[in-house]
N, C-alpha and C. Protein backbone atom coordinates (compact mmCIF):
# COMPACT_ATOMS: atom_id res chain seq x y z
N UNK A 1 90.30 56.81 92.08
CA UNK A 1 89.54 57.91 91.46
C UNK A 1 89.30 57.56 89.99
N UNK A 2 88.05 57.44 89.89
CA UNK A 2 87.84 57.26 88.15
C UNK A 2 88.18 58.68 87.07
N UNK A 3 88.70 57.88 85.90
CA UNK A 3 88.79 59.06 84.84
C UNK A 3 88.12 60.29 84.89
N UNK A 4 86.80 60.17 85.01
CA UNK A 4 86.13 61.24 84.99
C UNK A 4 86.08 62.29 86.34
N UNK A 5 86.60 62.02 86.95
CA UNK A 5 86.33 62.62 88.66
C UNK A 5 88.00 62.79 88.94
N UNK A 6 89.30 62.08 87.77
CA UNK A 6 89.81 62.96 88.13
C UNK A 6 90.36 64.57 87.14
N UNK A 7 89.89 64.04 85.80
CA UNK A 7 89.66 65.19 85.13
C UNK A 7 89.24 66.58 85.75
N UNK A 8 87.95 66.13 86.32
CA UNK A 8 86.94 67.13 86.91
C UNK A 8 88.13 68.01 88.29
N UNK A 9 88.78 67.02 89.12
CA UNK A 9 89.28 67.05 90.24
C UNK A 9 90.86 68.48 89.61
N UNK A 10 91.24 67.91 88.32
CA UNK A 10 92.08 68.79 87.41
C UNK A 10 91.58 70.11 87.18
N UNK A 11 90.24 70.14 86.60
CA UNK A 11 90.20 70.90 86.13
C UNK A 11 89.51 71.84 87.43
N UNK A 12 89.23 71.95 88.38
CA UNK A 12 88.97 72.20 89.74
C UNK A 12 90.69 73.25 90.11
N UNK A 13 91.73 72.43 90.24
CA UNK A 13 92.66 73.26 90.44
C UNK A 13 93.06 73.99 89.92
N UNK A 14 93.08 73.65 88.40
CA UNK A 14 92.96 74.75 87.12
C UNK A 14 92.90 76.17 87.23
N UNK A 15 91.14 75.82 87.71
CA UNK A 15 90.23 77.15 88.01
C UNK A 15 90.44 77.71 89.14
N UNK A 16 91.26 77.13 89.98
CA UNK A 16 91.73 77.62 90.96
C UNK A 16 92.81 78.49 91.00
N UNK A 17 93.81 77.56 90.33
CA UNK A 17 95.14 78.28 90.12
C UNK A 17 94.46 79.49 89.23
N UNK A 18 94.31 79.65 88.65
CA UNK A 18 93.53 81.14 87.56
C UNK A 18 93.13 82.24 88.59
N UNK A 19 92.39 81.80 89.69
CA UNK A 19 91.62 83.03 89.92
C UNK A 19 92.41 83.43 90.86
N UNK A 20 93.47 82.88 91.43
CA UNK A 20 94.46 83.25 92.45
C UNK A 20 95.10 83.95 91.48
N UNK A 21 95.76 83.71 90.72
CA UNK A 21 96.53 84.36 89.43
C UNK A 21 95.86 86.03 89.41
N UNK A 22 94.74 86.00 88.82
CA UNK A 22 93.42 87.01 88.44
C UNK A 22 94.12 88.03 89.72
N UNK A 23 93.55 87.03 90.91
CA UNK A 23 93.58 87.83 92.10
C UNK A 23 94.73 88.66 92.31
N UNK A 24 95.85 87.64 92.07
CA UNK A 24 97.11 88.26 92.44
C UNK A 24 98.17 89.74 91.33
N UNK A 25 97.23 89.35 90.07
CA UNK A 25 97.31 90.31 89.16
C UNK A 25 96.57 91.63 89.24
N UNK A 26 95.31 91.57 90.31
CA UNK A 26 94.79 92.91 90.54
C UNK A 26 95.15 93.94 90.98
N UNK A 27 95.36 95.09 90.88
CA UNK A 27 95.99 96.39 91.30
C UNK A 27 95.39 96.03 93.34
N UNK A 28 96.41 96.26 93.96
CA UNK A 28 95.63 96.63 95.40
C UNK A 28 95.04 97.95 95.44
N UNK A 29 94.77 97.86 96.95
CA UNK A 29 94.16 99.30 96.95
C UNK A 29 95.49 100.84 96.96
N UNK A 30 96.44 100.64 97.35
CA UNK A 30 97.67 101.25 97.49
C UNK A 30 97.74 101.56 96.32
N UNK A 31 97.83 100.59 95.27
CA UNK A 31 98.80 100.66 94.08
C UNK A 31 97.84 101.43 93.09
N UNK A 32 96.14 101.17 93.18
CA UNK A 32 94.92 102.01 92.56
C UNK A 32 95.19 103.02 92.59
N UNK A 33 95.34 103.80 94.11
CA UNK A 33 95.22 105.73 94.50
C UNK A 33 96.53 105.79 93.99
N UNK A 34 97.86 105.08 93.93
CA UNK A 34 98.91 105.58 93.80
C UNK A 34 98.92 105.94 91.93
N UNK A 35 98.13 104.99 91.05
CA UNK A 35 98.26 104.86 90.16
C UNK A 35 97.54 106.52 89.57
N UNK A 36 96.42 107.13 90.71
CA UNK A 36 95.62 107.76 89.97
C UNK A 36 96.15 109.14 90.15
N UNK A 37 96.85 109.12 91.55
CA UNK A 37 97.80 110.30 91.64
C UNK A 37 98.42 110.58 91.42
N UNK A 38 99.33 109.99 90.94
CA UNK A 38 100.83 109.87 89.90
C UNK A 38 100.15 110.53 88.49
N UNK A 39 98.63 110.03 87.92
CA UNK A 39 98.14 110.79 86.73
C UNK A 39 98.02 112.11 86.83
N UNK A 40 97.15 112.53 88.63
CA UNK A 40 96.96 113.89 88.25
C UNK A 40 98.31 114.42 88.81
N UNK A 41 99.15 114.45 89.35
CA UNK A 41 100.11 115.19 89.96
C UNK A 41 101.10 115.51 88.11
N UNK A 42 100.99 114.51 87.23
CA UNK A 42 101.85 114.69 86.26
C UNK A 42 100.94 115.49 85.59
N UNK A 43 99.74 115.69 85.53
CA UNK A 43 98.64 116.90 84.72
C UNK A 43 98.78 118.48 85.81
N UNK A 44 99.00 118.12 86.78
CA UNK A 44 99.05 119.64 87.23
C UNK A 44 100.75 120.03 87.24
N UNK A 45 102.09 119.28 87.12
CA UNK A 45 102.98 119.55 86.92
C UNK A 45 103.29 119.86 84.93
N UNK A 46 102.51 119.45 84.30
CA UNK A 46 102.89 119.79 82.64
C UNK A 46 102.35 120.88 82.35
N UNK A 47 103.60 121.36 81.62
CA UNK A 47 103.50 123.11 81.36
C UNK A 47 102.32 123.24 80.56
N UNK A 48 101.76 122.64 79.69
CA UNK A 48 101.12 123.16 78.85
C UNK A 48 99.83 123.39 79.42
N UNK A 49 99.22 123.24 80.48
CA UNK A 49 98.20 123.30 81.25
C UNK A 49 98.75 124.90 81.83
N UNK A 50 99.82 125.76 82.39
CA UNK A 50 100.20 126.60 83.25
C UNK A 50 99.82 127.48 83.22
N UNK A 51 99.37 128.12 81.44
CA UNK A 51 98.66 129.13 81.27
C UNK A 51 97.39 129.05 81.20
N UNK A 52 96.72 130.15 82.04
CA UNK A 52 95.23 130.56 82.64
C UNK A 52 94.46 130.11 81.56
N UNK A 53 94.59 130.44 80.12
CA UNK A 53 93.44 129.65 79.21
C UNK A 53 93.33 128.12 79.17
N UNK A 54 94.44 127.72 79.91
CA UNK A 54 94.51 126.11 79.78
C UNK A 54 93.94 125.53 81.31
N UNK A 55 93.64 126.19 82.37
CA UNK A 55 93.12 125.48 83.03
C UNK A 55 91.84 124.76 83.47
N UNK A 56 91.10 125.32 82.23
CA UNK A 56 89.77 124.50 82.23
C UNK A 56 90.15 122.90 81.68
N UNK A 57 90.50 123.41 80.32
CA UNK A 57 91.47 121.88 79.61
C UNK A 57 92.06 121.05 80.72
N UNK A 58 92.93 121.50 81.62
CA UNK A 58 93.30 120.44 82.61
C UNK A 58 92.49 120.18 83.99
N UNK A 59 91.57 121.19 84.26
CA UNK A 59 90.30 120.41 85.11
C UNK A 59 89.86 119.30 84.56
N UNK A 60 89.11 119.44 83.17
CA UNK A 60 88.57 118.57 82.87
C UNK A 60 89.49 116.75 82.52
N UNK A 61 91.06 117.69 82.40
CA UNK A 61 92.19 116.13 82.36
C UNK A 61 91.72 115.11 83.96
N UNK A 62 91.95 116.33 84.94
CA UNK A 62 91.90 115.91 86.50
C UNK A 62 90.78 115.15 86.42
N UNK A 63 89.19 115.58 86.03
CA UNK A 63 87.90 115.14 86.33
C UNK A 63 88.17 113.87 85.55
N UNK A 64 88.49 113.68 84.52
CA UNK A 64 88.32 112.43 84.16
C UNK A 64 89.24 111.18 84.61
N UNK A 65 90.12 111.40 85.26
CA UNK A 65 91.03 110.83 86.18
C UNK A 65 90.83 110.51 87.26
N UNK A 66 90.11 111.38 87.74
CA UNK A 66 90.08 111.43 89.72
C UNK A 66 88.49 110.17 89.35
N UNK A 67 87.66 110.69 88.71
CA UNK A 67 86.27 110.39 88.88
C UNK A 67 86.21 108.68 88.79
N UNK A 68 87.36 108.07 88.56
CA UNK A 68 87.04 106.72 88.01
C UNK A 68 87.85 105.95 89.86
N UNK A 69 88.80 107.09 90.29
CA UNK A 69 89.24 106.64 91.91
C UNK A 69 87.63 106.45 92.66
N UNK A 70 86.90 106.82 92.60
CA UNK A 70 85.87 106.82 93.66
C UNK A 70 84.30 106.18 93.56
N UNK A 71 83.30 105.58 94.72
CA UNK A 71 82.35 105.36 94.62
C UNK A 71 81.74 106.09 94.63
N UNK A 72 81.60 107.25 93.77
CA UNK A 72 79.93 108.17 94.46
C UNK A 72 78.59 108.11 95.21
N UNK A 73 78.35 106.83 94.16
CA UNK A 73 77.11 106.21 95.42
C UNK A 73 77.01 105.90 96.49
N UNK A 74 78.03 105.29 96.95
CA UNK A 74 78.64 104.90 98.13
C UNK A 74 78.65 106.09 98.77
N UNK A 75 79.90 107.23 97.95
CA UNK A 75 79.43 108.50 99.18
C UNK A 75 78.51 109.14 99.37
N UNK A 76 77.22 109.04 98.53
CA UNK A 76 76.30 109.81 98.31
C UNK A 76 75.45 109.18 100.05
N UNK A 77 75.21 108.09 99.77
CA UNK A 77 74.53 107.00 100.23
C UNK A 77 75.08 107.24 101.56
N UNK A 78 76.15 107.09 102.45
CA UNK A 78 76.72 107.26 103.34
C UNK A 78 77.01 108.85 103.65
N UNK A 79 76.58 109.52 102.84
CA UNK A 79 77.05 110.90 103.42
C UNK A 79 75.63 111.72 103.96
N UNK A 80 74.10 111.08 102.96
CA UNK A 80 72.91 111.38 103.42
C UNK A 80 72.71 110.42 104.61
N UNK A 81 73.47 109.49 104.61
CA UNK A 81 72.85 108.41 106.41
C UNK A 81 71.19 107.36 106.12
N UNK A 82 70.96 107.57 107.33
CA UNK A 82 69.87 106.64 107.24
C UNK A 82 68.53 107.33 106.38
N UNK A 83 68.22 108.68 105.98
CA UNK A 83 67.57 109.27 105.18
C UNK A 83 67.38 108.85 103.75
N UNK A 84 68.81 108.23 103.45
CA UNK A 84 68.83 107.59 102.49
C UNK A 84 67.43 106.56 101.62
N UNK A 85 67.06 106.12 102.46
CA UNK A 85 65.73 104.97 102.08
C UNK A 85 65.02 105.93 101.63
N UNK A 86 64.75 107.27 102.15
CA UNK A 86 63.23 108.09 102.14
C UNK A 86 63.56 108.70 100.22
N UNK A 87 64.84 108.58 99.41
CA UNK A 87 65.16 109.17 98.23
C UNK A 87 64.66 108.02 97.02
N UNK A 88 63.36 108.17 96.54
CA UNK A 88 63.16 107.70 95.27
C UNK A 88 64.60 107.70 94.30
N UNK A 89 64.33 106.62 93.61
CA UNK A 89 65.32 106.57 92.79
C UNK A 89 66.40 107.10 91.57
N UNK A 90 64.79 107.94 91.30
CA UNK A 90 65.48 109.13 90.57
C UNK A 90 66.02 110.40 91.14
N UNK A 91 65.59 110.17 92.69
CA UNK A 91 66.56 111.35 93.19
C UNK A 91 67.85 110.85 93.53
N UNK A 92 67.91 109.39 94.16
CA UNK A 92 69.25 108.65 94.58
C UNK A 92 70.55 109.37 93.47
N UNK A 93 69.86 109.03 92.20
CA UNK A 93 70.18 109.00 91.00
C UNK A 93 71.11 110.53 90.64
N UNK A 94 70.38 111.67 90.78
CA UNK A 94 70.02 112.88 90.60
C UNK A 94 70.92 113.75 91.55
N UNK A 95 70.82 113.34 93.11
CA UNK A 95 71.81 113.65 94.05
C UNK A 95 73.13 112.62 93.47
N UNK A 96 73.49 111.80 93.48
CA UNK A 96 74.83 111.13 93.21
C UNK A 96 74.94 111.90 92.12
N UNK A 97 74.60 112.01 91.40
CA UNK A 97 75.15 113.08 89.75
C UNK A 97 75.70 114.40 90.42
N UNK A 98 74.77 115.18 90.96
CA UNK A 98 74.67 116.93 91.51
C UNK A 98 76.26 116.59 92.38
N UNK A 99 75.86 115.78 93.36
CA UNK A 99 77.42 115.46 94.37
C UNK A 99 78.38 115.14 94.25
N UNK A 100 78.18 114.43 92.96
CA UNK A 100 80.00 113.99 92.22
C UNK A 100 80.49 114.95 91.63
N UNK A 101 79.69 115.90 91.30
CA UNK A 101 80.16 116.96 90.19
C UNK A 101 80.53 118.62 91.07
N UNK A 102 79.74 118.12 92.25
CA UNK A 102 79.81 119.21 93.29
C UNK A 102 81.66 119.28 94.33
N UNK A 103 81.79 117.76 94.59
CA UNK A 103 82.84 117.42 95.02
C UNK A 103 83.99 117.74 93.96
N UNK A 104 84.02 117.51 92.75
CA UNK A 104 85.21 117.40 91.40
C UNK A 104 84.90 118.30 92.07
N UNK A 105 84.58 119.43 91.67
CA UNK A 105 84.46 121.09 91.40
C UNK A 105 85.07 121.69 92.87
N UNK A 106 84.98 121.14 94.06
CA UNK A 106 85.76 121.75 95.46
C UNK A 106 86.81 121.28 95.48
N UNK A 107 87.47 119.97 94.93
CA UNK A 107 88.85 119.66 95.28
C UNK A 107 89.20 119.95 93.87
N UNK A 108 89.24 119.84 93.13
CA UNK A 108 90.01 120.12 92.23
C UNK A 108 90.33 122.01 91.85
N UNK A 109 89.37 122.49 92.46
CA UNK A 109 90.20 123.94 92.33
C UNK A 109 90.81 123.97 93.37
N UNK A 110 90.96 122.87 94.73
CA UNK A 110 91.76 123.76 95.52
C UNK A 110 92.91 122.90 95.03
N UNK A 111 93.08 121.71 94.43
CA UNK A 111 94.38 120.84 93.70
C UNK A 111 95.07 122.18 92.63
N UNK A 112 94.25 122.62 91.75
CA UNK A 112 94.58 123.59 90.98
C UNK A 112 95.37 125.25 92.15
N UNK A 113 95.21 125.47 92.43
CA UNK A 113 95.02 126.55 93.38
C UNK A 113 96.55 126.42 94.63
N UNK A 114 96.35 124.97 94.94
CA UNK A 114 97.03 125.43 96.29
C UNK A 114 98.59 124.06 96.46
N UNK A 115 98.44 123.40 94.63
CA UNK A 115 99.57 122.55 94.84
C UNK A 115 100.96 122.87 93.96
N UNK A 116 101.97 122.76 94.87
CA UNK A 116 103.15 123.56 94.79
C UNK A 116 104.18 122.43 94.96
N UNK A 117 104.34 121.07 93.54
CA UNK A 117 105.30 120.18 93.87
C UNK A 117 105.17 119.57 95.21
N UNK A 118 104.36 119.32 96.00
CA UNK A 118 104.24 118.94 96.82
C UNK A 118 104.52 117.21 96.09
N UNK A 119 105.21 116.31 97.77
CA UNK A 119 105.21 114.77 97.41
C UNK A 119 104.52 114.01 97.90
N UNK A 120 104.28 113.27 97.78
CA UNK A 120 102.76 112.22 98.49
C UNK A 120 103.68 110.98 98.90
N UNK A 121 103.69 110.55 100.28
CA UNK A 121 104.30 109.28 100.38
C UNK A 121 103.05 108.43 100.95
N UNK A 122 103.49 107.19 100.38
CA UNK A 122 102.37 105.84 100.80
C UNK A 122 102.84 105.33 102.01
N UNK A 123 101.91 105.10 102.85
CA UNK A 123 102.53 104.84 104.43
C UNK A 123 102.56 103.54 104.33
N UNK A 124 101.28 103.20 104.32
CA UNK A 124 100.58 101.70 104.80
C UNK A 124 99.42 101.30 104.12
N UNK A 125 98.99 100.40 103.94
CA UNK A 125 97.68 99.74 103.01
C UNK A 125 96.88 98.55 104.54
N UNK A 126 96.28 98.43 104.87
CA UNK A 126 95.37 97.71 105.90
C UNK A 126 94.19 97.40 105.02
N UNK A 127 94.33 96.14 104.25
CA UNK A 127 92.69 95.46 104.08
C UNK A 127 92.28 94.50 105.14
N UNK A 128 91.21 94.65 105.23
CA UNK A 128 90.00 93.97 105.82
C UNK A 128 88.76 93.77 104.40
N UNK A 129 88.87 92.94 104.02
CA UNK A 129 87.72 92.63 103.16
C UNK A 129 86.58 93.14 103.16
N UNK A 130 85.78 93.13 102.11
CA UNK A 130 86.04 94.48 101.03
C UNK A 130 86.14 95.73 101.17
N UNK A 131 86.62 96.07 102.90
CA UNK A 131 87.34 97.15 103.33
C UNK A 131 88.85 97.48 103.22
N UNK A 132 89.44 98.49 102.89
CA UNK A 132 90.58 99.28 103.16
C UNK A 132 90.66 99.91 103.20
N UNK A 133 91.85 100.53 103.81
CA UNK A 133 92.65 102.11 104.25
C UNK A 133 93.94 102.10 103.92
N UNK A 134 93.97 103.08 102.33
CA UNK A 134 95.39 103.51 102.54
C UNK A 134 95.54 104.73 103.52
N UNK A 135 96.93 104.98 103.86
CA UNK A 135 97.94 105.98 104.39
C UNK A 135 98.25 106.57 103.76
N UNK A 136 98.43 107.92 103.31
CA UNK A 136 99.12 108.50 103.04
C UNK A 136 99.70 109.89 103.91
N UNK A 137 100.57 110.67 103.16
CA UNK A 137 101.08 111.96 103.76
C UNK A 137 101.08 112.93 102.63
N UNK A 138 100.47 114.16 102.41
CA UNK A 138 101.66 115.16 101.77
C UNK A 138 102.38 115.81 102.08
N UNK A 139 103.55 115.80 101.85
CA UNK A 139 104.83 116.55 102.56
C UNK A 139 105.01 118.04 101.42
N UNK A 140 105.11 118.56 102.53
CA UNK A 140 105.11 120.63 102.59
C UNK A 140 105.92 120.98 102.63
N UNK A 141 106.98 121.43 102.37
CA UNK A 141 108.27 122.05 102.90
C UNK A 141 108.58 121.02 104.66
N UNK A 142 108.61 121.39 105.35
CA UNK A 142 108.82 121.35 106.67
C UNK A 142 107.89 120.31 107.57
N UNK A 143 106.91 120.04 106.82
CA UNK A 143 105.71 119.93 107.40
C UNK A 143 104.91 118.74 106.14
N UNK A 144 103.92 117.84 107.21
CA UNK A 144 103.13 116.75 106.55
C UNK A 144 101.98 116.61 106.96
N UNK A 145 100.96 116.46 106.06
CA UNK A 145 99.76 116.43 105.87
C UNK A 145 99.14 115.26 105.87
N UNK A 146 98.46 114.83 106.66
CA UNK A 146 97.67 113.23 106.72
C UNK A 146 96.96 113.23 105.83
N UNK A 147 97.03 112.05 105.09
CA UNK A 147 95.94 112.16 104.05
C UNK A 147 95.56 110.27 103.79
N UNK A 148 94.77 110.01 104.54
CA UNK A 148 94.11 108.63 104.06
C UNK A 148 92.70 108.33 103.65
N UNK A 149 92.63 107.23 102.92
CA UNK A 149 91.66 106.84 101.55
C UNK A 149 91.07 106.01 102.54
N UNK A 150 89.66 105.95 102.39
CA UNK A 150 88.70 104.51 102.62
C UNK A 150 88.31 104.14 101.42
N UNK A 151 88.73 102.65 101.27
CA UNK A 151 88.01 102.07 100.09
C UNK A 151 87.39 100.93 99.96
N UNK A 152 86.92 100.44 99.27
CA UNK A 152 85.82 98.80 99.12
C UNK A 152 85.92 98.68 97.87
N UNK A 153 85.93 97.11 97.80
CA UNK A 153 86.20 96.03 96.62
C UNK A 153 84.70 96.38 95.96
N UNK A 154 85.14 96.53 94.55
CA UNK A 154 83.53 96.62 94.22
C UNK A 154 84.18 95.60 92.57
N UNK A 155 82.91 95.32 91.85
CA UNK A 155 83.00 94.69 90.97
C UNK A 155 84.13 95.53 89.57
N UNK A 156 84.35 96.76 90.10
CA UNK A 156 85.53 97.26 89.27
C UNK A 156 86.83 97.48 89.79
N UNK A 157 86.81 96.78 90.56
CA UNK A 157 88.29 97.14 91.54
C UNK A 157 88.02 97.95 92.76
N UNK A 158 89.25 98.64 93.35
CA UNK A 158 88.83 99.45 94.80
C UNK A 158 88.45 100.68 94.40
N UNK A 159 87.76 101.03 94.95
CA UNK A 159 86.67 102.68 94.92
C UNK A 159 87.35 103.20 96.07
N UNK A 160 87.25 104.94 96.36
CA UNK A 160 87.37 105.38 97.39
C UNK A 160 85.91 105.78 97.91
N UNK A 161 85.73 105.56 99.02
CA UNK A 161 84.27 106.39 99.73
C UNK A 161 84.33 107.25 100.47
N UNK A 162 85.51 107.46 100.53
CA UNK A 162 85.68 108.19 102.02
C UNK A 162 87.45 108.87 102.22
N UNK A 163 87.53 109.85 102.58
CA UNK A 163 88.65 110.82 102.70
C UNK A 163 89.25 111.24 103.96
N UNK A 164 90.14 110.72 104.61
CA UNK A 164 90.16 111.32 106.03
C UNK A 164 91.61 112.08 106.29
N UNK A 165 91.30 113.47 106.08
CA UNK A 165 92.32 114.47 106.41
C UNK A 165 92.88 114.68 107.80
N UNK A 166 93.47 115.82 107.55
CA UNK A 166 94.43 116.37 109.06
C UNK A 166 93.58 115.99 110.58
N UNK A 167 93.90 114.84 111.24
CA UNK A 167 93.54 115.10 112.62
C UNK A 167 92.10 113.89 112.52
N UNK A 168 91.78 113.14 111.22
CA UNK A 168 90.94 111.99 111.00
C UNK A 168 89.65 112.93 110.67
N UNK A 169 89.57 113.95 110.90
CA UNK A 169 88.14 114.38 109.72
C UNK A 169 87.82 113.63 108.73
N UNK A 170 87.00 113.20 108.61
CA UNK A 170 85.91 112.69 107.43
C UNK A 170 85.39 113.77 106.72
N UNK A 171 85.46 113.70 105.30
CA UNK A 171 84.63 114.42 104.60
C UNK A 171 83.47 113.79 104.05
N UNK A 172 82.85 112.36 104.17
CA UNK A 172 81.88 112.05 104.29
C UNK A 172 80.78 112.46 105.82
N UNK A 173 81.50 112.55 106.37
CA UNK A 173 81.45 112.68 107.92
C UNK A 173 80.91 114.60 108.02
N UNK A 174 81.59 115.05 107.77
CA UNK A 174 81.44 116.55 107.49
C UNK A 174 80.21 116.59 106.63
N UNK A 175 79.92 116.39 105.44
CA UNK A 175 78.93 116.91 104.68
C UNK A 175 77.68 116.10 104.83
N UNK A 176 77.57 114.63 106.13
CA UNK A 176 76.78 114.17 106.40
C UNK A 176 75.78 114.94 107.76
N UNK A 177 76.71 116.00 108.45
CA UNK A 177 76.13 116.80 109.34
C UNK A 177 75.54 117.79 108.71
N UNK A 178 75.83 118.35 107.69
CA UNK A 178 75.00 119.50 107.02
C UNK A 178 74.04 118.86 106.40
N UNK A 179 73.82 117.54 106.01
CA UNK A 179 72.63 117.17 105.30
C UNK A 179 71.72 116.78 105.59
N UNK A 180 71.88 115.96 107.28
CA UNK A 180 71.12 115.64 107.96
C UNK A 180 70.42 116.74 108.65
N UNK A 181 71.14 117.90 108.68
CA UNK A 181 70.53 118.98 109.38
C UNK A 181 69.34 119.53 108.17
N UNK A 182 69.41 119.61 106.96
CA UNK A 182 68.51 119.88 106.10
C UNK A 182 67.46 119.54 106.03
N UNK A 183 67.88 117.44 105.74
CA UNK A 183 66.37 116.66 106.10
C UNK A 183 65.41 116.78 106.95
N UNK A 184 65.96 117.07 108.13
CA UNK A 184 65.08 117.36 109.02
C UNK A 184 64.16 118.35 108.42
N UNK A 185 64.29 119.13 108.20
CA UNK A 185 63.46 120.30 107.85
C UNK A 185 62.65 120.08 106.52
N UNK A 186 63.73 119.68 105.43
CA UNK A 186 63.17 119.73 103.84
C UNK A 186 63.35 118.32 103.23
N UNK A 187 62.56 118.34 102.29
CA UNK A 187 62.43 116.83 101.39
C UNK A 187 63.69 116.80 100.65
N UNK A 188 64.05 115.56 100.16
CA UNK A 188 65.52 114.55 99.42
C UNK A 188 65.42 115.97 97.96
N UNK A 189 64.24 116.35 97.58
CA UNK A 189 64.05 117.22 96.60
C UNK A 189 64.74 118.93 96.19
N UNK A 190 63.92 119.23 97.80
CA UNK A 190 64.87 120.31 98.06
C UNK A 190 66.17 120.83 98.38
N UNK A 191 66.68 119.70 98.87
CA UNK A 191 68.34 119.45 99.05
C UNK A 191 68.84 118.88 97.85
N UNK A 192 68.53 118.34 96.71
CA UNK A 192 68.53 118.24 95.68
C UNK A 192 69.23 119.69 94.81
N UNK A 193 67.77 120.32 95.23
CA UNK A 193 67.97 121.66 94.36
C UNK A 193 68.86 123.13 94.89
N UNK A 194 69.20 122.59 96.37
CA UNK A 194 69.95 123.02 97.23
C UNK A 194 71.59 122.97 96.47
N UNK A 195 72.09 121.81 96.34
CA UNK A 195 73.09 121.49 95.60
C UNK A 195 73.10 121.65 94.04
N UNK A 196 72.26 121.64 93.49
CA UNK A 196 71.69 122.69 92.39
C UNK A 196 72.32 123.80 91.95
N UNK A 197 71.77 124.58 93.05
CA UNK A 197 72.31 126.24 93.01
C UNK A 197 73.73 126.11 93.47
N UNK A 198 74.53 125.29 94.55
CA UNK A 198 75.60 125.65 94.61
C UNK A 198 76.36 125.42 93.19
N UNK A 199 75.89 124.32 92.84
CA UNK A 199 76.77 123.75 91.38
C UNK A 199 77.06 124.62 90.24
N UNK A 200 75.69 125.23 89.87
CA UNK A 200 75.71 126.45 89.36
C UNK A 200 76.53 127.53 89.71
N UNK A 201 76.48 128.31 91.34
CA UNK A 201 77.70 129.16 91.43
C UNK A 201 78.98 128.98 91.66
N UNK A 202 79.14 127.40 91.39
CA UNK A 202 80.66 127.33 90.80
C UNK A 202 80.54 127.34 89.72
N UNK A 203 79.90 126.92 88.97
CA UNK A 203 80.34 127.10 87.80
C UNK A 203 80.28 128.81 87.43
N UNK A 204 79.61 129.40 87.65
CA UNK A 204 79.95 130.77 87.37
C UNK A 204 81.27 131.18 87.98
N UNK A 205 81.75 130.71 89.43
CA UNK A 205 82.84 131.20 89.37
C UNK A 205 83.92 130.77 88.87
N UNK A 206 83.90 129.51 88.27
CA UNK A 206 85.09 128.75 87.64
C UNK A 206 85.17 129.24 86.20
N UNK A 207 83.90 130.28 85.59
CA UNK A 207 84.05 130.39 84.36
C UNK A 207 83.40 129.42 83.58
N UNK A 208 82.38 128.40 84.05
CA UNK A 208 81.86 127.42 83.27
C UNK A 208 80.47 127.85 82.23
């Protein structure tokens, strides 16, 4: 092997050894949701959030926490189905905004609302490239709650797209039957403005 070819041949493993490194230094998908729930579970357990004037202050702790776990587009995209193509871009755009902000706003008052020290255990992690599924549980007193993540490798680490509660419900799955039932009838526009008005009467009822 000449000098130059085996430099090259060096610096080849180099770059190798590095990105295995890179790789092996990346959060998995387990260790991502675990990282983001451990944030909000310690924002809805700190007192200073407990009193009623403080729970907008700690929505907005939760929203900026939860919002960086997930792909929106992805769910947006997968939750409208094959209708998807028929949404100009500024509606693609417009619905992923209305739906991320529509979703914060349903789980996080019922996170606010209905969590009582509850513990979250990590079951299992299953990748399949640039697919995974964590496991999880929340445990209730007596009683446990299925709770697993779908996620995909995206150029910022793992995203969630997808939520599958008690008994494997999808909540992409769920809000893809009400939307498809819309299209049929009305344009990417009107379901647009559909989610619109709901956004709005949360926010009136959240006090926004």
């Amino acid at each position: 092997m000449t000098h130059k070819r085996w430099i090259t041949a060096l610096f080849a493993v180099f770059f190798a050894i590095g990105q295995a490194a890179a790789s092996a230094g990346a959060p998995t998908p387990m260790q991502t949701v675990k990282e983001r729930i451990d944030q909000i579970i310690a924002v809805l357990n700190d007192p200073q959030y407990h009193a009623p004037a403080k729970k907008e202050v700690q929505r907005d702790k939760i929203w900026e926490i939860s919002k960086s776990m997930f792909d929106f587009t992805e769910i947006s995209r997968r939750t409208v189905g094959p209708k998807w193509n028929s949404f100009t871009d500024a509606e693609k755009s417009r619905f992923t905004d209305v739906f991320a902000q529509f979703l914060g706003n349903t789980y996080i008052d019922k996170m606010q609302g209905e969590y009582h020290n509850e513990q979250v255990e990590y079951l299992q992690e299953i990748v399949k490239e640039p697919q995974a599924l964590v496991r999880t549980q929340l445990k209730r007193e007596n009683t446990a709650l299925p709770l697993d993540y779908r996620m995909r490798q995206t150029q910022d680490g793992w995203k969630i797209y997808d939520i599958l509660v008690e008994n494997g419900v999808s909540i992409v799955q769920n809000y893809r039957v009400q939307f498809q039932s819309i299209l049929q009838k009305e344009t990417p526009a009107q379901l647009i403005a559909r989610l619109e008005v709901k956004l709005k009467e949360q926010g009136s009822q959240l006090g926004q």
